[in-house]
C-alpha atoms as a PDB file:
ATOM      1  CA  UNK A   1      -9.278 -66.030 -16.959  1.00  0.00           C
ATOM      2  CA  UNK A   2      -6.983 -68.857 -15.962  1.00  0.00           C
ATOM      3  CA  UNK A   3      -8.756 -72.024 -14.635  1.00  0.00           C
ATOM      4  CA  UNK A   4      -8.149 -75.168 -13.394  1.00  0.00           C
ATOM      5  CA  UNK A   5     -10.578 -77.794 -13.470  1.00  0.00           C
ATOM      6  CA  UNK A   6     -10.683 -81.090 -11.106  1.00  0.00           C
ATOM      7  CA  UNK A   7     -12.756 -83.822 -10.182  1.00  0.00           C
ATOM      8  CA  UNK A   8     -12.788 -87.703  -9.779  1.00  0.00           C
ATOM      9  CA  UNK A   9     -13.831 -89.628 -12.738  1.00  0.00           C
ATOM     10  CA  UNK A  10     -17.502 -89.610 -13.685  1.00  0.00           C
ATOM     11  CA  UNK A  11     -18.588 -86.137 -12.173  1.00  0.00           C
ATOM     12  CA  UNK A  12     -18.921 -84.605 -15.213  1.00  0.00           C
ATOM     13  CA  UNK A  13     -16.025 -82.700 -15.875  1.00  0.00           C
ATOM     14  CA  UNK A  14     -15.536 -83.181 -19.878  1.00  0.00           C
ATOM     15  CA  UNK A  15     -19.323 -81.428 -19.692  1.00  0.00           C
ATOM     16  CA  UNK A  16     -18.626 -78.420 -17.729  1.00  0.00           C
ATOM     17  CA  UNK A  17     -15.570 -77.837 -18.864  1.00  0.00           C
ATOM     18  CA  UNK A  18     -16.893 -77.754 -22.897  1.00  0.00           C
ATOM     19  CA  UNK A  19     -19.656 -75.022 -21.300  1.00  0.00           C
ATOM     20  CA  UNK A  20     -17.224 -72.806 -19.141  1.00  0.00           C
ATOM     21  CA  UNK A  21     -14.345 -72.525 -22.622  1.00  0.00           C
ATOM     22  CA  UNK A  22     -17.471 -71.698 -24.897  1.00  0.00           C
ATOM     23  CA  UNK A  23     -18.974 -69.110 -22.024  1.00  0.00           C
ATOM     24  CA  UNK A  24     -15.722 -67.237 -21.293  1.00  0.00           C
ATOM     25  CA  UNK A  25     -14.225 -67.749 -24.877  1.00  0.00           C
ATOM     26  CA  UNK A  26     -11.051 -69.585 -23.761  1.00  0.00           C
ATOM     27  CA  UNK A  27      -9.736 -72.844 -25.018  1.00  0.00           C
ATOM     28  CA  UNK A  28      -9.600 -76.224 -23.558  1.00  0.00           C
ATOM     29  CA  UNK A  29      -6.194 -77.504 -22.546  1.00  0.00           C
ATOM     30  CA  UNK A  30      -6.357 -81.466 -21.440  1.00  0.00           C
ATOM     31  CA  UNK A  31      -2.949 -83.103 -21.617  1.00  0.00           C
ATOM     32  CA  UNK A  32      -4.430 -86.115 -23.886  1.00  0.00           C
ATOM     33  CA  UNK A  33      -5.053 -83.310 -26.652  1.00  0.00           C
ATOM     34  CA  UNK A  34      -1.690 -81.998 -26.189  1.00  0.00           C
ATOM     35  CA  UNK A  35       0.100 -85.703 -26.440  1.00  0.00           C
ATOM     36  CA  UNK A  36      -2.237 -86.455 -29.770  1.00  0.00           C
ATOM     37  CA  UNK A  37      -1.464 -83.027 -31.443  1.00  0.00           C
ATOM     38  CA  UNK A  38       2.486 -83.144 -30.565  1.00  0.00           C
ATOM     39  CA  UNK A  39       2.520 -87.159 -31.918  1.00  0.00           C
ATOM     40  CA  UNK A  40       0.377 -86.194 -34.882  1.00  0.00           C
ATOM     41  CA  UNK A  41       2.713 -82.847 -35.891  1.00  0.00           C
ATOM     42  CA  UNK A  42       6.027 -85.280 -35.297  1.00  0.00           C
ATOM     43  CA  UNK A  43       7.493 -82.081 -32.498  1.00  0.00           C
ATOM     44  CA  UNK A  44      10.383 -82.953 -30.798  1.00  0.00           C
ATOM     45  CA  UNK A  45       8.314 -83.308 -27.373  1.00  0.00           C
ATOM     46  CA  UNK A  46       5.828 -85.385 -29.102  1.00  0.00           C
ATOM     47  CA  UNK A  47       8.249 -87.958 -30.278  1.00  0.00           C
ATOM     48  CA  UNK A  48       9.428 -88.266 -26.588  1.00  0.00           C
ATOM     49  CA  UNK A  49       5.942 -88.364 -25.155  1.00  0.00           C
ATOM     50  CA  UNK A  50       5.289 -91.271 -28.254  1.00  0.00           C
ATOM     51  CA  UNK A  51       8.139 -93.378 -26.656  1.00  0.00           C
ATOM     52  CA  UNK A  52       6.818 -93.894 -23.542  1.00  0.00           C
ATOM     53  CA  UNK A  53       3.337 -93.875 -24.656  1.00  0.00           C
ATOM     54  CA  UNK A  54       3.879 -96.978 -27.263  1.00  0.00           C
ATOM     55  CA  UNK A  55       5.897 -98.941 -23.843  1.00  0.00           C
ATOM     56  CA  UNK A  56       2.792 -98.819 -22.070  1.00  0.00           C
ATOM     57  CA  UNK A  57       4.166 -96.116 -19.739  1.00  0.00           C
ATOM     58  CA  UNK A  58       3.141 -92.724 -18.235  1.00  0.00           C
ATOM     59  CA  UNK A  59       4.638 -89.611 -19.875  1.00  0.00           C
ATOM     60  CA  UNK A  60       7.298 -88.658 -16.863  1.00  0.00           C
ATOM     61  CA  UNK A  61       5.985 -85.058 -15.308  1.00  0.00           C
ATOM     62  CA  UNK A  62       9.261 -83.152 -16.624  1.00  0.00           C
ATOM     63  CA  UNK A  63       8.047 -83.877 -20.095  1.00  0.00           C
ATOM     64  CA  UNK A  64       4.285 -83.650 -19.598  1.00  0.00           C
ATOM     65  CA  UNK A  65       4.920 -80.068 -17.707  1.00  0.00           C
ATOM     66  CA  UNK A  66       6.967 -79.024 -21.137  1.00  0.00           C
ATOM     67  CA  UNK A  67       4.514 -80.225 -23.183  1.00  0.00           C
ATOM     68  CA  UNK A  68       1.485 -78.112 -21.234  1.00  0.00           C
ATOM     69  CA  UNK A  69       3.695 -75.284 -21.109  1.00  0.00           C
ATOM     70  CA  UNK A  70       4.730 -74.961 -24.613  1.00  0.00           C
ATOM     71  CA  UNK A  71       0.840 -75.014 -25.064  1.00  0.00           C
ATOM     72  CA  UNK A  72      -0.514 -72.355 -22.529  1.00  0.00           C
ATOM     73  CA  UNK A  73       2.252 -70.051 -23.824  1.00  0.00           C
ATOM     74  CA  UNK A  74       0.248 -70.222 -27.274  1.00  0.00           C
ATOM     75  CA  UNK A  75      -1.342 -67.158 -28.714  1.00  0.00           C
ATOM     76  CA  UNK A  76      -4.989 -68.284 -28.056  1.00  0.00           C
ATOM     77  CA  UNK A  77      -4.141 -69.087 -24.643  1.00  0.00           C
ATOM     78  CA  UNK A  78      -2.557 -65.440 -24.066  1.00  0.00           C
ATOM     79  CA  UNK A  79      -6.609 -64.287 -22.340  1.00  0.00           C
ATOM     80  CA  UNK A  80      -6.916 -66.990 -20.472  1.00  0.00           C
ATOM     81  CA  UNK A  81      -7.486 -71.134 -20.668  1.00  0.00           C
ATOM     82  CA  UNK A  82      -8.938 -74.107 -18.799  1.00  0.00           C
ATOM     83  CA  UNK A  83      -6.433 -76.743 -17.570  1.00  0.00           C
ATOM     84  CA  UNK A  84      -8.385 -80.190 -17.435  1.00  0.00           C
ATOM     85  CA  UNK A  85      -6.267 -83.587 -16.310  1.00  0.00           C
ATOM     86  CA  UNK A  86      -3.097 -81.020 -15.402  1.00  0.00           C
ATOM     87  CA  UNK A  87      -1.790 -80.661 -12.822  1.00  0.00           C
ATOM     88  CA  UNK A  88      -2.132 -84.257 -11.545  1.00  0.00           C
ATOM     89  CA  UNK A  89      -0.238 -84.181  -8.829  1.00  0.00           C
ATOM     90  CA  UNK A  90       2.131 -82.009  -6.518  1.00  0.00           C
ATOM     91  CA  UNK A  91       5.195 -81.603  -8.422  1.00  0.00           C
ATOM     92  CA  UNK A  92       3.061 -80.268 -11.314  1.00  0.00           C
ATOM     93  CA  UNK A  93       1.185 -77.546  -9.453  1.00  0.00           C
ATOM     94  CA  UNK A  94       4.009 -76.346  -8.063  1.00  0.00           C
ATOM     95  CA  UNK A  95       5.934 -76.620 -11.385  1.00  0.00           C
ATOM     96  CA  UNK A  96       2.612 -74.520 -12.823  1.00  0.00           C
ATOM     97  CA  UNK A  97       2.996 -71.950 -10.427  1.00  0.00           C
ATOM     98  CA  UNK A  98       6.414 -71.236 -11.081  1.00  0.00           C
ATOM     99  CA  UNK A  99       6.206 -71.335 -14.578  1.00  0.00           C
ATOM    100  CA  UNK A 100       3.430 -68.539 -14.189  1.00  0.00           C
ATOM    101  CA  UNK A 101       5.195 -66.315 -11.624  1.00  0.00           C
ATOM    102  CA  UNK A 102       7.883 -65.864 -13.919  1.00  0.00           C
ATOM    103  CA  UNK A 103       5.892 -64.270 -16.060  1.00  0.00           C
ATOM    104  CA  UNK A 104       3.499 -62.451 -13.272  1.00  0.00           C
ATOM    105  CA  UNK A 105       0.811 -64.552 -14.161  1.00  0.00           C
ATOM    106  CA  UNK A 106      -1.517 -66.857 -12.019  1.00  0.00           C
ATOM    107  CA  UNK A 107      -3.996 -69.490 -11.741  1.00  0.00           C
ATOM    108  CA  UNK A 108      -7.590 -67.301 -10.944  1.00  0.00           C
ATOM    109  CA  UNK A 109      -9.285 -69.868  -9.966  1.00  0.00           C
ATOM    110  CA  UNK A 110      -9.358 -74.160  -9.416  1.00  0.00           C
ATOM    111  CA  UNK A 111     -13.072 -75.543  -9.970  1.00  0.00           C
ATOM    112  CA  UNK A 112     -13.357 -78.457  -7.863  1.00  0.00           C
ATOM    113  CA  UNK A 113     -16.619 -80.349  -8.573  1.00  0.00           C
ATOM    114  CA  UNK A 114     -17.476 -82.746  -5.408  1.00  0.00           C
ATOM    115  CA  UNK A 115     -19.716 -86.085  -6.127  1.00  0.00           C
ATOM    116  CA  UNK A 116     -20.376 -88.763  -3.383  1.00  0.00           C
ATOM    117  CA  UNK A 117     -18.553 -91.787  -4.423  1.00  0.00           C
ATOM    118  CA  UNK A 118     -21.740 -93.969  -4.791  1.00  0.00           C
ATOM    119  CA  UNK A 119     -23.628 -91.332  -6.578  1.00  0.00           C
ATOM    120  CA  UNK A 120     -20.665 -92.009  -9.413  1.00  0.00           C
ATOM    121  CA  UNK A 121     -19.804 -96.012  -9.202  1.00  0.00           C
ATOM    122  CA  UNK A 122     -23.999 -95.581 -10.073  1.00  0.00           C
ATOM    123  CA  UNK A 123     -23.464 -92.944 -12.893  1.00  0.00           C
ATOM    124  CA  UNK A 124     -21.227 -94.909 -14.354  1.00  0.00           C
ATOM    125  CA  UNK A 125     -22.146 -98.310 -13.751  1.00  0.00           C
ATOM    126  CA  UNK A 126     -25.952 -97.978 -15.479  1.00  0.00           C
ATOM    127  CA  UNK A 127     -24.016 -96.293 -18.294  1.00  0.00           C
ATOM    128  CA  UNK A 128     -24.697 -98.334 -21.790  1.00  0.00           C
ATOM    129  CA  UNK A 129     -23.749 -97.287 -25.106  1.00  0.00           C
ATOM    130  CA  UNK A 130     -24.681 -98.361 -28.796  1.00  0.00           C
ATOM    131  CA  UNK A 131     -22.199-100.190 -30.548  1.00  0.00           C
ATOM    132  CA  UNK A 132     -23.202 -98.672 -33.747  1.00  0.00           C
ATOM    133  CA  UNK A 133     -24.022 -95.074 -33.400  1.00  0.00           C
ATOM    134  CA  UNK A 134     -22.526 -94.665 -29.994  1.00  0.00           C
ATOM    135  CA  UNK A 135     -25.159 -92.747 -28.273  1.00  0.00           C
ATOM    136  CA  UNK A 136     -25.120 -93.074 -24.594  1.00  0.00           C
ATOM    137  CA  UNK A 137     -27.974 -94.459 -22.269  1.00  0.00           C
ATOM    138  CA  UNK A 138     -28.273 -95.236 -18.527  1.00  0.00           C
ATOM    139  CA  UNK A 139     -30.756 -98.254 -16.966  1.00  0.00           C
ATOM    140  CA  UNK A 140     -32.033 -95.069 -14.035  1.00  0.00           C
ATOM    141  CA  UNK A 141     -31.860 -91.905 -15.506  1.00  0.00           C
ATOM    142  CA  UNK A 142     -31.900 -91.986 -19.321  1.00  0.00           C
ATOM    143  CA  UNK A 143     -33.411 -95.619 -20.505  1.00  0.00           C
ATOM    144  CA  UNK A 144     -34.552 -96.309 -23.994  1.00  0.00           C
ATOM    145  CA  UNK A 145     -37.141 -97.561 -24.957  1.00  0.00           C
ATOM    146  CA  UNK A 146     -36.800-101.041 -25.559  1.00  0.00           C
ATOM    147  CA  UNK A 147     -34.174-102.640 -22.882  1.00  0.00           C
ATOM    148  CA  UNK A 148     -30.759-102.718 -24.364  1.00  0.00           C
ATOM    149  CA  UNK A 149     -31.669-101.831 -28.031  1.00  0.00           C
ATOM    150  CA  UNK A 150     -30.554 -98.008 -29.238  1.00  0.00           C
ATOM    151  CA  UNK A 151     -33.529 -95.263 -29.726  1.00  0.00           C
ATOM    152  CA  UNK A 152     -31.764 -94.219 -32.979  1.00  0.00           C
ATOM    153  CA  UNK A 153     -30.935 -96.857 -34.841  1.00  0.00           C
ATOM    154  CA  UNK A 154     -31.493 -99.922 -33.138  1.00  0.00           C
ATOM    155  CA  UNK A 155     -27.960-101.131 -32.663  1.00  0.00           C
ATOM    156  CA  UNK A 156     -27.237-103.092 -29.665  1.00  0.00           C
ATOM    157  CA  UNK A 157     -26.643-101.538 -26.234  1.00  0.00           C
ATOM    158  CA  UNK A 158     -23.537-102.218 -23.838  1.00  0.00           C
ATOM    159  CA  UNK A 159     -21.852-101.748 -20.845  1.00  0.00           C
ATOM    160  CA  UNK A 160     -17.997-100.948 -21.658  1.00  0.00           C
ATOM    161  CA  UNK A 161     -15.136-102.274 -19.815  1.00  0.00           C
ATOM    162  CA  UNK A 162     -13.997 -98.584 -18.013  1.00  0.00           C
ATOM    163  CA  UNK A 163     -17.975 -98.219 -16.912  1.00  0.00           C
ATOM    164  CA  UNK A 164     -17.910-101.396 -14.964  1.00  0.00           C
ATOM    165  CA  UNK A 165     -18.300-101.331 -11.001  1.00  0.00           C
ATOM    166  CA  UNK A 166     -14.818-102.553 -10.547  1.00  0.00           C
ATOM    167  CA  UNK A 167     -12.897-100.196 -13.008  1.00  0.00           C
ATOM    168  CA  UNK A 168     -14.946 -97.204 -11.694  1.00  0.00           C
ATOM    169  CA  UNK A 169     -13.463 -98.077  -8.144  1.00  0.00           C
ATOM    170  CA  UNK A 170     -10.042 -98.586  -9.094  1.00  0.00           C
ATOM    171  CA  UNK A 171     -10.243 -95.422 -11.206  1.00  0.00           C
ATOM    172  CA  UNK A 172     -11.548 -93.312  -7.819  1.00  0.00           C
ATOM    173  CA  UNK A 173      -9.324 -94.772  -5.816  1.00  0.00           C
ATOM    174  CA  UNK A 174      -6.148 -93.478  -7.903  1.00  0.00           C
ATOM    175  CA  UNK A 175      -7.975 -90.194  -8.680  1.00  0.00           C
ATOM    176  CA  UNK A 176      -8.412 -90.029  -4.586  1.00  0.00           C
ATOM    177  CA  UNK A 177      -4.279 -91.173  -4.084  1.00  0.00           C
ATOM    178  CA  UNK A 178      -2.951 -88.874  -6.530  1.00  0.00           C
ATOM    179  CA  UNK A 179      -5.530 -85.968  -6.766  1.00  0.00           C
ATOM    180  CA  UNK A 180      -7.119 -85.018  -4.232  1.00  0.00           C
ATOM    181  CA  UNK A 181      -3.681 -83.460  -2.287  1.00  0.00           C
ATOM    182  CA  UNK A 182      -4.071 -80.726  -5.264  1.00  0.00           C
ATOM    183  CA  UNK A 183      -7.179 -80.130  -3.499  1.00  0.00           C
ATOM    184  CA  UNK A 184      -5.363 -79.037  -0.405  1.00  0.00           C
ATOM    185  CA  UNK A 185      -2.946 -77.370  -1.977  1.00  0.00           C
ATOM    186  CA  UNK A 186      -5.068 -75.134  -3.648  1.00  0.00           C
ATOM    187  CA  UNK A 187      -6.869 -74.412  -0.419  1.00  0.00           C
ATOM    188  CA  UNK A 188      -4.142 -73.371   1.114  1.00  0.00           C
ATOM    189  CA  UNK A 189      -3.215 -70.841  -1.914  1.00  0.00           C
ATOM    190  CA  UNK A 190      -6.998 -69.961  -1.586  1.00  0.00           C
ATOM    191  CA  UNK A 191      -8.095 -70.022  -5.129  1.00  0.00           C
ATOM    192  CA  UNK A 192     -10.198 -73.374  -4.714  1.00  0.00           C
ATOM    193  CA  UNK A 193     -13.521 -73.301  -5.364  1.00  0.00           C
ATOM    194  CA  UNK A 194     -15.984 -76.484  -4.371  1.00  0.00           C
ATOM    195  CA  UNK A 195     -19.106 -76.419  -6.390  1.00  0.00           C
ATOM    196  CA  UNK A 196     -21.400 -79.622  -5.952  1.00  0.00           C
ATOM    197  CA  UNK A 197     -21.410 -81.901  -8.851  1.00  0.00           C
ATOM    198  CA  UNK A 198     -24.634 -83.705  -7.944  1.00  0.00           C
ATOM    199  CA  UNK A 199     -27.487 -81.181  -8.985  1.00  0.00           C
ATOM    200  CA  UNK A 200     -28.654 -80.801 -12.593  1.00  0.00           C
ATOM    201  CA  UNK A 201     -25.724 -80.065 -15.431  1.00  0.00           C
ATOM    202  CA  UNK A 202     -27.340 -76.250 -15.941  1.00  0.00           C
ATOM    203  CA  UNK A 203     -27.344 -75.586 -12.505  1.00  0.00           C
ATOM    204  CA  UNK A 204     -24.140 -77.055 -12.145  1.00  0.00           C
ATOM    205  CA  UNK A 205     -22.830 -74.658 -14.448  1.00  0.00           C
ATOM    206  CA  UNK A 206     -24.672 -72.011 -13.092  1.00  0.00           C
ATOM    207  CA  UNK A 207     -23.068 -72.176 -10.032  1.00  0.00           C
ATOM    208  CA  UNK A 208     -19.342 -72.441 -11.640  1.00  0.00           C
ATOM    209  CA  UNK A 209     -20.079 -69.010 -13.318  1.00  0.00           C
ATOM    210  CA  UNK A 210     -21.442 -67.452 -10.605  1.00  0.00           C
ATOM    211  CA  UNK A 211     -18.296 -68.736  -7.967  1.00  0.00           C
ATOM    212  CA  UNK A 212     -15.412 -67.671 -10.649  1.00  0.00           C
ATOM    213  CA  UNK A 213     -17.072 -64.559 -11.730  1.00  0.00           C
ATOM    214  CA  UNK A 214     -17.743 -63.525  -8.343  1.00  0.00           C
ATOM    215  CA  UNK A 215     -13.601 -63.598  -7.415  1.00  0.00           C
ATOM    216  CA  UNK A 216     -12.811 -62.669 -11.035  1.00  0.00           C
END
């Protein structure tokens, strides 16, 4: 099983994607892991992606497509994988799909999880974290017990920089700008599937299963 997984930041896509690899015994292919493990084993790619990356600058989408590709072409990846943060944009998809055909293979299916803006500037926004063990809070849904002081070891809570109202906007409005056309293009192939983000992480899940498994 090929998938692709999107979603704008916040809607729990690092979650669901962890559940579907374990269910369906595929690995987990997100372009940050491929950058880290090309820079850490010094491969020709990796040094390339490292000299933009130490500038400050995107990885150009020739390089980042090479880099994905070398790593879906991978043993473990010959059954099937997830794609999470690839394609990001147009040129990629279509530079996916061609990739693929060569080899008479094909994305199965896209999982696109839909949240209401709001519903994530709030996710994230109430988000606070420990400073010492890390474990993660939020002021609505998951408080501890004494304001701002960690359940499990008493470290300090806080709200960090990427969860603030601001950066959450900024970060949906680029996610909107550059990611959501993939959404229409995958419509158009017909191998998008929508599956609302906002219910309960099981039946979240649930629901992914049951929509890929269905067109399988």
């Amino acid at each position: 099983m090929k998938l692709i997984i999107l979603g704008p930041p916040g809607a729990g896509k690092g979650t669901q994607a962890a559940k579907i690899c374990q269910k369906f015994d595929i690995p987990h292919i997100s372009t940050g892991d491929i950058f880290r493990a090309n820079i850490k084993n010094n491969t020709v790619l990796g040094q390339k992606a490292k000299e933009y990356m130490n500038k400050g600058e995107l990885v150009p989408d020739e390089l980042t497509c090479d880099l994905v590709f070398d790593r879906i072409m991978q043993d473990d990846a010959k059954k099937g994988f997830l794609l999470d943060g690839f394609p990001r944009n147009i040129f990629q998809a279509e530079k996916l799909d061609e990739v693929l055909e060569n080899r008479n293979l094909k994305i199965d299916n896209v999982v696109n999880i839909e949240v209401d803006d709001k519903l994530l500037i709030d996710r994230a926004a109430g988000r606070r974290v420990c400073k010492d063990c890390g474990a993660t809070y939020h002021i609505a849904f998951n408080k501890s017990k004494v304001e701002n002081v960690c359940d499990n070891c008493n470290g300090e809570l806080f709200q960090r920089d990427d969860d603030k109202e601001e950066t959450i906007k900024n970060r949906i409005e680029v996610y909107n700008n550059n990611t959501k056309p993939l959404i229409d293009y995958y419509n158009k192939k017909g191998n998008l599937v929508n599956i609302a983000g906002e219910k309960d992480i099981n039946i979240v899940f649930e629901d992914i299963v049951k929509a890929v498994e269905s067109v399988k």
